[in-house]
C-alpha atoms as a PDB file:
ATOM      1  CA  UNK A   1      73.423 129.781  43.510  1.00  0.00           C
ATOM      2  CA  UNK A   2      72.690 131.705  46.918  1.00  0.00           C
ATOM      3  CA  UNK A   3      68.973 132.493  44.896  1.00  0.00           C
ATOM      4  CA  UNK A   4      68.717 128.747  44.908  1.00  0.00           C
ATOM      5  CA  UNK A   5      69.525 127.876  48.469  1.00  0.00           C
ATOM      6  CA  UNK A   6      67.305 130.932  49.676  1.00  0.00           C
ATOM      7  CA  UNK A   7      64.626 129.159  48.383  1.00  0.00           C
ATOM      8  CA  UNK A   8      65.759 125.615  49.055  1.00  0.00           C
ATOM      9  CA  UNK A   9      66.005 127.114  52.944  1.00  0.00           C
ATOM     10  CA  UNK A  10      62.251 128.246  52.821  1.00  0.00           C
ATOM     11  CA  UNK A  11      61.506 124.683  51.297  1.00  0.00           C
ATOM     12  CA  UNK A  12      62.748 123.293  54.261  1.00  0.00           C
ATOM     13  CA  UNK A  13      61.203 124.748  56.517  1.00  0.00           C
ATOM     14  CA  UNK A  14      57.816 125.633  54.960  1.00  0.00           C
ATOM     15  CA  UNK A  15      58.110 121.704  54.118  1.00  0.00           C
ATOM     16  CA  UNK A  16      58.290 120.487  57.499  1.00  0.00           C
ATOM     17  CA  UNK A  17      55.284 122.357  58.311  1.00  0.00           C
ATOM     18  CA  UNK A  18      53.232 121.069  55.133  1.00  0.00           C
ATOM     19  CA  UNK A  19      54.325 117.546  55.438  1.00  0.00           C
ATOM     20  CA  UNK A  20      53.309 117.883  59.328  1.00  0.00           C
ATOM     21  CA  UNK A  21      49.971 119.730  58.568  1.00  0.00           C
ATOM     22  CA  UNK A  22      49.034 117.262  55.767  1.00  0.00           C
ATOM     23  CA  UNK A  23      50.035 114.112  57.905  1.00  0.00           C
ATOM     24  CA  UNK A  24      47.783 115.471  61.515  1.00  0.00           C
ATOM     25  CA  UNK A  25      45.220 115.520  58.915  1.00  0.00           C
ATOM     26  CA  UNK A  26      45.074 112.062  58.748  1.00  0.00           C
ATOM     27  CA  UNK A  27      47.099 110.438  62.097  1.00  0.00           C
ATOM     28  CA  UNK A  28      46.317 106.971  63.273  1.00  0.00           C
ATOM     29  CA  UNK A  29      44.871 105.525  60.171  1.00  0.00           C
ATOM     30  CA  UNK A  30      45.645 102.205  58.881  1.00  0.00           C
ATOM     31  CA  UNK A  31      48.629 101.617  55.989  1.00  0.00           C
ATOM     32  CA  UNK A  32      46.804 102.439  52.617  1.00  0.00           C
ATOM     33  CA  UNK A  33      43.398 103.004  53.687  1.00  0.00           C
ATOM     34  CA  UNK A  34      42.975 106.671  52.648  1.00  0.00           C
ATOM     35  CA  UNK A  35      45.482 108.878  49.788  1.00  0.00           C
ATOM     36  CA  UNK A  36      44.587 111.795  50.156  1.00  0.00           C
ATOM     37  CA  UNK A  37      44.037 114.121  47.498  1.00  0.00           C
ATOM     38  CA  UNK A  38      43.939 117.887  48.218  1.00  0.00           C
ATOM     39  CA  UNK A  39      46.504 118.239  51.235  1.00  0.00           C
ATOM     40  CA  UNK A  40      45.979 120.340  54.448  1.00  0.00           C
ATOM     41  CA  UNK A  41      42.677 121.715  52.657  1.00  0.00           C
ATOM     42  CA  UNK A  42      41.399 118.525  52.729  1.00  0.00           C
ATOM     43  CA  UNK A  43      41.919 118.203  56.718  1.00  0.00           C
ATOM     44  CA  UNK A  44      40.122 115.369  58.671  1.00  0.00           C
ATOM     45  CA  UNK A  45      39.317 114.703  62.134  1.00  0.00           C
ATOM     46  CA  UNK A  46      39.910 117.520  64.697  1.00  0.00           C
ATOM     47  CA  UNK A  47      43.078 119.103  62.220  1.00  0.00           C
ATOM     48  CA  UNK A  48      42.067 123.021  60.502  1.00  0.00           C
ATOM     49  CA  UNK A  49      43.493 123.157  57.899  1.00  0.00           C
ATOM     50  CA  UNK A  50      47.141 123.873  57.090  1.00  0.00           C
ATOM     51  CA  UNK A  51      47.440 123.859  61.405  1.00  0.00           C
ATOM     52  CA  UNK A  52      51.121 122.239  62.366  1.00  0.00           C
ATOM     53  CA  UNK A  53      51.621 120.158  65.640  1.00  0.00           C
ATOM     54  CA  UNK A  54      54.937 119.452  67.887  1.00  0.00           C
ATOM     55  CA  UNK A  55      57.636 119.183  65.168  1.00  0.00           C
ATOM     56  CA  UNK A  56      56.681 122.751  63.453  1.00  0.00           C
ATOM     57  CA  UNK A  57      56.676 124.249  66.986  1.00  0.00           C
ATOM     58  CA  UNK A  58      59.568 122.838  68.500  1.00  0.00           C
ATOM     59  CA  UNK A  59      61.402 123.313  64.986  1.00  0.00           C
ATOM     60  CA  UNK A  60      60.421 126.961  65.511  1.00  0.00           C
ATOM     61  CA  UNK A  61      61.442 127.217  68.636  1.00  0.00           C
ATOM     62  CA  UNK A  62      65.022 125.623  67.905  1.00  0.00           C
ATOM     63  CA  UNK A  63      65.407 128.433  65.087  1.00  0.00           C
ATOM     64  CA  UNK A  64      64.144 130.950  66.921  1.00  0.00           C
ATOM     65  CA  UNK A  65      67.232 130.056  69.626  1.00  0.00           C
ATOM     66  CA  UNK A  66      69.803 129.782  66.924  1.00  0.00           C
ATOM     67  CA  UNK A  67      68.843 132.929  65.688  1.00  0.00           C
ATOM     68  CA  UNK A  68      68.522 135.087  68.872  1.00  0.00           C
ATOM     69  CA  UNK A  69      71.295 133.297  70.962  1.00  0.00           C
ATOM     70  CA  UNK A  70      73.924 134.025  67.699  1.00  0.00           C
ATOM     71  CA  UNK A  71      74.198 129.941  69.016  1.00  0.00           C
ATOM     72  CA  UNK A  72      73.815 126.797  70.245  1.00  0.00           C
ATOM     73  CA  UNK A  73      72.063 126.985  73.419  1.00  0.00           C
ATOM     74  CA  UNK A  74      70.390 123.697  75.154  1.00  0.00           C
ATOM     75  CA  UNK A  75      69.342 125.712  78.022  1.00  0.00           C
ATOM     76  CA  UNK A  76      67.658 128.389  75.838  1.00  0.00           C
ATOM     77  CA  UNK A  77      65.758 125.924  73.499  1.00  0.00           C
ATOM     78  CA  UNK A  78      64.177 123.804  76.805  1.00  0.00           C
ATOM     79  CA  UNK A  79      63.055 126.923  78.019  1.00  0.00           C
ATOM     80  CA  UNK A  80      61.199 127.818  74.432  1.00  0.00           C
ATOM     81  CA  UNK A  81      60.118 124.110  74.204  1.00  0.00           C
ATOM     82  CA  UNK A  82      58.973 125.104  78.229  1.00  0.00           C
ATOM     83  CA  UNK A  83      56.854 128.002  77.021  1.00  0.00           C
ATOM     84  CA  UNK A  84      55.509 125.673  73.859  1.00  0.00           C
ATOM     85  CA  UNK A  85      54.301 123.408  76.237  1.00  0.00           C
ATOM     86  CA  UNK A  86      53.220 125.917  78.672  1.00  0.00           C
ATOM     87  CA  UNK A  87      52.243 128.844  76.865  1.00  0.00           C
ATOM     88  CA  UNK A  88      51.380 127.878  73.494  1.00  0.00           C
ATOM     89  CA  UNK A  89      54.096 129.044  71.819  1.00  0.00           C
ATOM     90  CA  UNK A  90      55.474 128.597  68.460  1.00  0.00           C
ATOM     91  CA  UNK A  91      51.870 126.806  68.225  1.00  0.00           C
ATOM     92  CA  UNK A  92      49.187 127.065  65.299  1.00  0.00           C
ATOM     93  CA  UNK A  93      46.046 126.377  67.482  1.00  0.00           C
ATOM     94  CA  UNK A  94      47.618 128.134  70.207  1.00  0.00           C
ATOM     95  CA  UNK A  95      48.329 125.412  72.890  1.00  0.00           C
ATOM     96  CA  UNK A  96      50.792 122.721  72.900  1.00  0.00           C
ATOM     97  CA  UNK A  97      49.474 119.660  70.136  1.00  0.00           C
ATOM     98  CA  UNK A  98      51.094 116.234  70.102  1.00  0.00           C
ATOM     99  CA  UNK A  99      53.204 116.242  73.684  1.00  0.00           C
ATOM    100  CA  UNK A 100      53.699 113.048  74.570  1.00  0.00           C
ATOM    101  CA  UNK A 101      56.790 110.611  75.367  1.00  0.00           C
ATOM    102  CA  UNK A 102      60.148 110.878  75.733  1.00  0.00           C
ATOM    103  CA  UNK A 103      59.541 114.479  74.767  1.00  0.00           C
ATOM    104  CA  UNK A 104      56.957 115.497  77.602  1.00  0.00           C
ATOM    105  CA  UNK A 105      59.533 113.319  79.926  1.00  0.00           C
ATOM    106  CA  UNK A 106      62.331 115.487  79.070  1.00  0.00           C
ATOM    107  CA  UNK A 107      60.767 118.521  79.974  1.00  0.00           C
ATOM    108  CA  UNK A 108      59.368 117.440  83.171  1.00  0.00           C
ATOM    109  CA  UNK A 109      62.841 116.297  83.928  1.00  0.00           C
ATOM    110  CA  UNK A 110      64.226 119.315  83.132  1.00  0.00           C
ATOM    111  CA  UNK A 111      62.224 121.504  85.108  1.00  0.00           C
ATOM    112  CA  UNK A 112      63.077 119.239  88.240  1.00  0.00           C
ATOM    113  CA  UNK A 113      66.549 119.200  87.465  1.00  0.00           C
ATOM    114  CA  UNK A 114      67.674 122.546  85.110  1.00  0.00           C
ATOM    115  CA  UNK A 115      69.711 120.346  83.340  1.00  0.00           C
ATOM    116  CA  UNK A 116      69.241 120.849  79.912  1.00  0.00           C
ATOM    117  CA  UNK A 117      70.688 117.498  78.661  1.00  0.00           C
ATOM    118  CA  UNK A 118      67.634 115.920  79.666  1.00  0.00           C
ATOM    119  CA  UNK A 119      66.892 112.835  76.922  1.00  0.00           C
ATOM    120  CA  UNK A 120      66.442 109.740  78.024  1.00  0.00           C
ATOM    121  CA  UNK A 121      69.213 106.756  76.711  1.00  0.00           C
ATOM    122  CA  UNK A 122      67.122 104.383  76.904  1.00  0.00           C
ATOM    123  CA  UNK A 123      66.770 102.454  73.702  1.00  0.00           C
ATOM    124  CA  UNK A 124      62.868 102.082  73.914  1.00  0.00           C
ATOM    125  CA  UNK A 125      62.622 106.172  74.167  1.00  0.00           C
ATOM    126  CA  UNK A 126      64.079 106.198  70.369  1.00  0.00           C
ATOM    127  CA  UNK A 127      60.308 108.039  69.124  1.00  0.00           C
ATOM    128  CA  UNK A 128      60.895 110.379  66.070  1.00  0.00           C
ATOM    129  CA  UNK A 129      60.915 113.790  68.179  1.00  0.00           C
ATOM    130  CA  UNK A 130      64.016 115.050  67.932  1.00  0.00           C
ATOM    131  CA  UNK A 131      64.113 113.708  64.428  1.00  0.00           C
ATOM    132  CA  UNK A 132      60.977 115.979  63.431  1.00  0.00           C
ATOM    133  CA  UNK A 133      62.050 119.324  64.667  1.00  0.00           C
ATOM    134  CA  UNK A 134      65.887 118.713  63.295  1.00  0.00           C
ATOM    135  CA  UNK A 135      65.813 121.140  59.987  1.00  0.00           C
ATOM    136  CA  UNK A 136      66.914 124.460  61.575  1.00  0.00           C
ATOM    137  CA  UNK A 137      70.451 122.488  62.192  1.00  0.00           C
ATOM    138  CA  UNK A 138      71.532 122.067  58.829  1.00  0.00           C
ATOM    139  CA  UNK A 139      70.067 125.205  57.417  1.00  0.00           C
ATOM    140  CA  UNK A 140      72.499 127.074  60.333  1.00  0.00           C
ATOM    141  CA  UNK A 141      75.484 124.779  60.041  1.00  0.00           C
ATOM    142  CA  UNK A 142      75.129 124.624  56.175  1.00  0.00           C
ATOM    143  CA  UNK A 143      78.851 125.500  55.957  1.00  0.00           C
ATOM    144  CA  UNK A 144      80.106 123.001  58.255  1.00  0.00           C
ATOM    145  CA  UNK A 145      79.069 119.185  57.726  1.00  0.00           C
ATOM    146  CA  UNK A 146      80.966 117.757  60.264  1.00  0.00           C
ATOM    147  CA  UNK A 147      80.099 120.303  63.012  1.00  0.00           C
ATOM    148  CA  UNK A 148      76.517 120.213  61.679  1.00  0.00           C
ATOM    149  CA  UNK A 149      75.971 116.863  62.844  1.00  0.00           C
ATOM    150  CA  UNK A 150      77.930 117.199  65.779  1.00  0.00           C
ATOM    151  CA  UNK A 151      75.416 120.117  66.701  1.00  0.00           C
ATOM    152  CA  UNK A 152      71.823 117.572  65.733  1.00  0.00           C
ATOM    153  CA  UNK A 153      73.680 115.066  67.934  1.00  0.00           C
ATOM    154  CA  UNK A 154      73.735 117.415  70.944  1.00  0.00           C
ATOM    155  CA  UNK A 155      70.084 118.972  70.034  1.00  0.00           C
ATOM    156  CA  UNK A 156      68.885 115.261  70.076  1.00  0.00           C
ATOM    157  CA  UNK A 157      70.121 114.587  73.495  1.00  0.00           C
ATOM    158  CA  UNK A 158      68.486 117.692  75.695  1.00  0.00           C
ATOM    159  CA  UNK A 159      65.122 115.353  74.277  1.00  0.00           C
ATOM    160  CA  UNK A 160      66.119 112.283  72.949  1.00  0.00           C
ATOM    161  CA  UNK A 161      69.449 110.639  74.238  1.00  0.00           C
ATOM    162  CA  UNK A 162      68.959 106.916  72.936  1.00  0.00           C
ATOM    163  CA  UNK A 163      71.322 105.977  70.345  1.00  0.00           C
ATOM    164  CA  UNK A 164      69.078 105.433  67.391  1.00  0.00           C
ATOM    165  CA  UNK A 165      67.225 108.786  67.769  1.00  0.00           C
ATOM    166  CA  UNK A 166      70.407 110.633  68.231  1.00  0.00           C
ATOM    167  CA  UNK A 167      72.194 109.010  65.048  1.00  0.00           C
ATOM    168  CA  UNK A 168      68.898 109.710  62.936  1.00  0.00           C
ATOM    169  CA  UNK A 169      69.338 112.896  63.176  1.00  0.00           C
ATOM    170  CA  UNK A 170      73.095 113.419  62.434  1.00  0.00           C
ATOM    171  CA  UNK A 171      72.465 111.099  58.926  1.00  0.00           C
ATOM    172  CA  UNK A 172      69.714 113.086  58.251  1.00  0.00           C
ATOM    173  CA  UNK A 173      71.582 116.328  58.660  1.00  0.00           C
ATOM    174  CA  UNK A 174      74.405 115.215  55.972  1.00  0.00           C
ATOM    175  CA  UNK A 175      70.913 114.398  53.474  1.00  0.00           C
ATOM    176  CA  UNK A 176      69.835 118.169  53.787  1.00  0.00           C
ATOM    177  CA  UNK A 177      73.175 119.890  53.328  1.00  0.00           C
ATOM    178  CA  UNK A 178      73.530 117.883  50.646  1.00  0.00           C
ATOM    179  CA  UNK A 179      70.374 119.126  49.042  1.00  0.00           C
ATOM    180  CA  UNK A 180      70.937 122.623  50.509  1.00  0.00           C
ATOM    181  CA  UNK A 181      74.071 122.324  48.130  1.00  0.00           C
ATOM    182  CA  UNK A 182      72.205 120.693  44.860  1.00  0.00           C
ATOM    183  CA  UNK A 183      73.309 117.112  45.036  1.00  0.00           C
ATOM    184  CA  UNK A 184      71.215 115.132  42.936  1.00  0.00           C
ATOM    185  CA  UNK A 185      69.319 112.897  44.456  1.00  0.00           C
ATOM    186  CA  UNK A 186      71.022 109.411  43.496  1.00  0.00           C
ATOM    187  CA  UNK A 187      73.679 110.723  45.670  1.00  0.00           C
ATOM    188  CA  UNK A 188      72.282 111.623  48.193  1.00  0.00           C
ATOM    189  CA  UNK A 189      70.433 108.209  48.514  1.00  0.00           C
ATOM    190  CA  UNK A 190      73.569 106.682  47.703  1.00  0.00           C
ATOM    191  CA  UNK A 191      75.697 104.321  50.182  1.00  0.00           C
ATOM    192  CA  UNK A 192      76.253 106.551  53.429  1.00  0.00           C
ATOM    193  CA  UNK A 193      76.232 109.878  51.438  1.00  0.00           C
ATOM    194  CA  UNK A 194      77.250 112.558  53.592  1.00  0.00           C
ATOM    195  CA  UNK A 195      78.958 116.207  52.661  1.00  0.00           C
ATOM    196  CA  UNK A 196      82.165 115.342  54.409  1.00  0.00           C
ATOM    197  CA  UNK A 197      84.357 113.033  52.291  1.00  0.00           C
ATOM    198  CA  UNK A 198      84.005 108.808  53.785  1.00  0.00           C
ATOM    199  CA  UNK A 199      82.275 110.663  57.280  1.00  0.00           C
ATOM    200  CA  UNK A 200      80.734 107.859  58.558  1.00  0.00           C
ATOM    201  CA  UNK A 201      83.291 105.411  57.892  1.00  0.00           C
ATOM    202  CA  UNK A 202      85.635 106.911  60.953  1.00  0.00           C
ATOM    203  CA  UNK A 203      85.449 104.244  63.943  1.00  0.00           C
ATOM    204  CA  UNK A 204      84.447 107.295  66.282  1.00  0.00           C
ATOM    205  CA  UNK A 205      81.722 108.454  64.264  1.00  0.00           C
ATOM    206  CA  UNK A 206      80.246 105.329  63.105  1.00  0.00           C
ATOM    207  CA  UNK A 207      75.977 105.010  63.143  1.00  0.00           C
ATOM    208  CA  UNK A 208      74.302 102.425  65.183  1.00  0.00           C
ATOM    209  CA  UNK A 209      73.455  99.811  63.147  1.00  0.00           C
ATOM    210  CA  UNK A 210      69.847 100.276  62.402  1.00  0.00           C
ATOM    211  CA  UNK A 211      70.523 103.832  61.149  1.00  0.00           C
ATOM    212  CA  UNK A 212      73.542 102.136  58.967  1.00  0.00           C
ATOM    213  CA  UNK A 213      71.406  99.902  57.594  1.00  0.00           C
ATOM    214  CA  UNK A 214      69.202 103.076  56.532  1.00  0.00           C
ATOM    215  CA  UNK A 215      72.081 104.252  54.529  1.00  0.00           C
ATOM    216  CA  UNK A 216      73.274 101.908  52.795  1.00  0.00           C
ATOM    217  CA  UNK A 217      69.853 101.924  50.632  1.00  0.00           C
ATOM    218  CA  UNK A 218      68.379  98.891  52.549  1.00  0.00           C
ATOM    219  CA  UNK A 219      65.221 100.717  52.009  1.00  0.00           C
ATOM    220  CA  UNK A 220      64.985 100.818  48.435  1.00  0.00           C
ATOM    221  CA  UNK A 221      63.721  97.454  47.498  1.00  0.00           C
ATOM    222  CA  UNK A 222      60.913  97.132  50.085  1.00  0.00           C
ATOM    223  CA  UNK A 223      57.535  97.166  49.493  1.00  0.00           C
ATOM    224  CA  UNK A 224      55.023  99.687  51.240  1.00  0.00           C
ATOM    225  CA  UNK A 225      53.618  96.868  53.305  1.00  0.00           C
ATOM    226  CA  UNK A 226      57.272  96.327  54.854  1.00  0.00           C
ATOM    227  CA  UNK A 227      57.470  99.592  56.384  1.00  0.00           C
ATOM    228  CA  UNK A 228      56.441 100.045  59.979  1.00  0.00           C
ATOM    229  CA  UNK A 229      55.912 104.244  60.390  1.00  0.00           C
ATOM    230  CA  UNK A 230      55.261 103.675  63.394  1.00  0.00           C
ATOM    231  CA  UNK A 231      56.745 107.001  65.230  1.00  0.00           C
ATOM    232  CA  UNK A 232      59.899 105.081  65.806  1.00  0.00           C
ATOM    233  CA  UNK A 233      63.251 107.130  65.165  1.00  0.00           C
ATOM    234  CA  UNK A 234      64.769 104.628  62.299  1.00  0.00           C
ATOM    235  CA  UNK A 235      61.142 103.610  61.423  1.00  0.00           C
ATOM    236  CA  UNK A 236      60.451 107.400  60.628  1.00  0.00           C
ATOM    237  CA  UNK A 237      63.535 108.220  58.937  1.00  0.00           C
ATOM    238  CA  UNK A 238      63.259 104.800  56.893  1.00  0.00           C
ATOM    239  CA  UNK A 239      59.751 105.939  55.884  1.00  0.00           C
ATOM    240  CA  UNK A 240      60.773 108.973  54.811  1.00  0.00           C
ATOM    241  CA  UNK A 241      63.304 108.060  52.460  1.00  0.00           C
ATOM    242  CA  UNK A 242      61.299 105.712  51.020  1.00  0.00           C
ATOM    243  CA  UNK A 243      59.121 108.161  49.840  1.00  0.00           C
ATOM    244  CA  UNK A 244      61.505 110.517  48.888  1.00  0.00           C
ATOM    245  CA  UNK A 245      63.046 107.673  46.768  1.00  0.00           C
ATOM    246  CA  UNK A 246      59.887 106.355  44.971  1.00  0.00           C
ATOM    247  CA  UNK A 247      58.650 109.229  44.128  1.00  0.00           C
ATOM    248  CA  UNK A 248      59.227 112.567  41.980  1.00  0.00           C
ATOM    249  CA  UNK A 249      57.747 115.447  43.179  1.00  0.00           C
ATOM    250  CA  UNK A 250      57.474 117.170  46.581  1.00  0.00           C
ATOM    251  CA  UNK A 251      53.519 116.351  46.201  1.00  0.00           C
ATOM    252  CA  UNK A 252      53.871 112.922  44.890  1.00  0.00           C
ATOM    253  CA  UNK A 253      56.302 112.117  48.193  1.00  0.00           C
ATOM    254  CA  UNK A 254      54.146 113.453  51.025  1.00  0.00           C
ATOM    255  CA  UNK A 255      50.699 111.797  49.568  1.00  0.00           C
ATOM    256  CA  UNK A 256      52.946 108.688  49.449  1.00  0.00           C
ATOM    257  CA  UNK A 257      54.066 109.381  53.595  1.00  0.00           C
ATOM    258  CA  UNK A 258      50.900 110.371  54.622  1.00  0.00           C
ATOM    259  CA  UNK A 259      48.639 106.725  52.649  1.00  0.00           C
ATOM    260  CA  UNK A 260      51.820 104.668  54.746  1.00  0.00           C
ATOM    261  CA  UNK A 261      49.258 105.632  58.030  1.00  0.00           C
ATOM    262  CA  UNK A 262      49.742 105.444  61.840  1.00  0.00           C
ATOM    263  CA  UNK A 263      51.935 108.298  62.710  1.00  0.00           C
ATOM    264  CA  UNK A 264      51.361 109.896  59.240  1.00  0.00           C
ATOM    265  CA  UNK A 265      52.178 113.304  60.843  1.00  0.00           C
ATOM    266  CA  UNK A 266      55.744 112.486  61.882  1.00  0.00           C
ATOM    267  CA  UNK A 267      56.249 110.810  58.479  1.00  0.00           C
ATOM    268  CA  UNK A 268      55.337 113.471  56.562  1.00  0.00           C
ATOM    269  CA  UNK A 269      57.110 116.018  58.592  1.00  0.00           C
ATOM    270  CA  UNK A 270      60.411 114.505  58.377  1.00  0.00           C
ATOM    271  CA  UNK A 271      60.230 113.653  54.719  1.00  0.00           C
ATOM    272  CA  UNK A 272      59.032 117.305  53.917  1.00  0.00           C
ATOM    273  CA  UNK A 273      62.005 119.102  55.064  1.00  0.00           C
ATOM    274  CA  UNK A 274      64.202 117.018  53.241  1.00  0.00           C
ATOM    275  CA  UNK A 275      62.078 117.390  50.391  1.00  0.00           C
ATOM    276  CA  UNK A 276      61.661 120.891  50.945  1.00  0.00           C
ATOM    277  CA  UNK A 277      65.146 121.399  50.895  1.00  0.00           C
ATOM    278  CA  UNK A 278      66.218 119.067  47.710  1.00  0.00           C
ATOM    279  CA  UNK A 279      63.201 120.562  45.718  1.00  0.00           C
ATOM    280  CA  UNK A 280      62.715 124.336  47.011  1.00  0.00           C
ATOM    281  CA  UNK A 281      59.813 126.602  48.550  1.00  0.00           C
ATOM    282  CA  UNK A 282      57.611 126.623  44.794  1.00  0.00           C
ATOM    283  CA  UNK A 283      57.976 122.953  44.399  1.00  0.00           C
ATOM    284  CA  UNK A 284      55.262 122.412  47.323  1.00  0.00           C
ATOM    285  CA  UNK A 285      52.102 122.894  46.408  1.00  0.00           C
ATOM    286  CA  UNK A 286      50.585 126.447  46.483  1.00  0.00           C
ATOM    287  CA  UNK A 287      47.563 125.340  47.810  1.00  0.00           C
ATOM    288  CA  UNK A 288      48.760 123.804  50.462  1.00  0.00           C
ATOM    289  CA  UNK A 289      51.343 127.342  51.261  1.00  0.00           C
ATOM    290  CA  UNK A 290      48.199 129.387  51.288  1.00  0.00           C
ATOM    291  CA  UNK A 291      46.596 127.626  53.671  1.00  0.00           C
ATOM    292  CA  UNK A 292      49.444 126.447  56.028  1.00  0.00           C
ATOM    293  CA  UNK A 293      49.218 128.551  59.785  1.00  0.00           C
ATOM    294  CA  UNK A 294      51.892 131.825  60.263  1.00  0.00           C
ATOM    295  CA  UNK A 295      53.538 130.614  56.665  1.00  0.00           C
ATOM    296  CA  UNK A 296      55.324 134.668  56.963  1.00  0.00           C
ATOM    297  CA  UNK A 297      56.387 133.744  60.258  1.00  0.00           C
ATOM    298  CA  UNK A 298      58.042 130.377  59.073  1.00  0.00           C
ATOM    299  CA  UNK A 299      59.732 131.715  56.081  1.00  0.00           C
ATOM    300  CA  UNK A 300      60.990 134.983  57.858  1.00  0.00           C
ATOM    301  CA  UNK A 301      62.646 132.018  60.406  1.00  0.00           C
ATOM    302  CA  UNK A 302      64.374 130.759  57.636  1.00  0.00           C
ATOM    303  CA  UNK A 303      65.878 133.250  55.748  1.00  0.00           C
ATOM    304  CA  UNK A 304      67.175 134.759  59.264  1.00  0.00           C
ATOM    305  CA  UNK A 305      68.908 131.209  59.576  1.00  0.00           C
ATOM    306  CA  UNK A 306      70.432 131.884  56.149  1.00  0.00           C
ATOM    307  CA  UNK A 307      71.222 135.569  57.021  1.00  0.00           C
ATOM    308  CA  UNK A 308      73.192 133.651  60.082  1.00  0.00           C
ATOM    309  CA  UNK A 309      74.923 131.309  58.114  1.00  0.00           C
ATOM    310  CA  UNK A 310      75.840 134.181  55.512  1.00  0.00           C
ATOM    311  CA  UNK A 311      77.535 136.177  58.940  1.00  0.00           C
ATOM    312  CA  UNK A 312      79.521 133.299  59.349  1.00  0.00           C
ATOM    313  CA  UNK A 313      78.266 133.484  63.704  1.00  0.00           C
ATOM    314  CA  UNK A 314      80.008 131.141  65.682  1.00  0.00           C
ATOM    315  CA  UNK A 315      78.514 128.241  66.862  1.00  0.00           C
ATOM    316  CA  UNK A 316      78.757 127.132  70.218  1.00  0.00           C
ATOM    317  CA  UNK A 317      77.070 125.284  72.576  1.00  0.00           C
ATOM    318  CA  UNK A 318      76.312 127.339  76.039  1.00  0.00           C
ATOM    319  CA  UNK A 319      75.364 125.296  79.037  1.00  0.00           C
END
């Protein structure tokens, strides 16, 4: 069993930055008008192959936080998101690729301010951000379900305070300790699956509606031509599903992301570190491993998240 999650950890992680390299391969195209065949070697436009962008980096930077803090630190991850932006940090092209939005507005915010709560709440900020850099939350709060998505909540907000964005990534943090744990898939894609028993049928937890929608299965039955992967948190997440649904195979499901188009990155990135979890690290392609950017670097990140989690640290959330 702890063999199994090791590599279902490195999945994660090593899936996220796959799904993200394979997807800035091809962002911006139209719904359906390219499949891709090989993956990141098969990079077009200005990507290199197997080269991240801003969910990798700002994933790396959240577990490189966890990690060194031995917790939860806002402050500490808007300063590493600072440098990423800044310094090229936690980058594979070394600058900052694919800053934009409510994400660049949070960070100029917060170096005005020094508050590290910094998302915006307003409803049209919901963009996928937060959602694409969530995976180092459940892989350090693997033990704890409820806490775990306490803990995306709060990483959500120093970025992304609207409702939708925030409860994106507290569903999808009950999906990957779920498949961190070996649930099948049918129940994890089953009506509001989460790890703790009836979670999200407490009044005080409840998910905004769009995001309930998402789990009960409203997804299932629609065709590719319904789905709008836009870069929109419940668009994204409802995207990625999909996939992960309709298909059977960690390759099969981020081909499918990245042919839906427009923000084929963010797509891809969010439905490869669920994938990445659920199937584990030699489910993804080698190919595309070989060629992904500082692949040691990624996988020593995530078995010093599991190494945390094994310590039993306490999490906490500094201001």
């Amino acid at each position: 069993m702890a063999e199994q999650v090791y590599h279902r950890y490195r999945g994660a992680l090593v899936g996220l930055a796959a799904g993200e390299a394979l997807g800035a391969a091809h962002q911006g195209r139209l719904p359906g008008s390219l499949v891709p065949a090989a993956g990141p070697a098969g990079a077009a436009q200005d990507a290199q192959p197997g080269q991240w962008t801003d969910g990798t980096s700002m994933a790396l930077c959240l577990a490189a936080s966890l990690v060194e803090c031995r917790g939860f630190s806002p402050r500490d991850q808007m300063d590493r998101y600072l440098r990423w932006k800044n310094e090229g940090y936690m980058t594979s092209a070394r600058r900052a690729v694919g800053l934009h939005g409510a994400t660049q507005q949070a960070l100029e915010r917060y170096q005005q301010t020094q508050d590290p709560n910094a998302g915006s709440a307003d409803p049209k900020t919901a963009d996928n951000g937060s959602l694409k850099r969530l995976a180092p939350i459940p892989m350090y709060m693997f033990l704890d379900g409820s806490r775990a998505k306490d803990l995306a909540a709060a990483m959500s907000r120093t970025t992304h305070a609207a409702e939708e964005a925030v409860d994106t990534c507290r569903y999808l943090t009950g999906l990957m300790i779920g498949a961190f744990r070996g649930e099948p898939k049918d129940n994890l894609l089953g009506d509001h699956y989460s790890p703790v028993y009836n979670y999200w049928f407490f009044p005080q937890v409840k998910l905004a509606n769009t995001v309930a929608a998402i789990a009960r299965g409203g997804y299932k039955e629609k065709q590719a031509a319904e789905l709008r992967a836009d870069g929109g948190a419940v668009n994204t997440l409802e995207a990625a599903l999909w996939c992960f649904h309709h298909t059977h195979s960690f390759r099969e499901g981020a081909l499918l992301a990245v042919s839906l188009g427009n923000d084929a990155g963010g797509t891809a990135a969010v439905y490869g570190q669920l994938a990445g979890a659920y199937y584990g690290l030699d489910a993804i392609p080698a190919e595309w491993r070989e060629v992904l950017a500082h692949r040691a670097m990624i996988e020593e990140l995530a078995a010093a998240l599991l190494e945390a989690t094994r310590q039993g640290i306490r999490h906490f959330i500094a201001i």
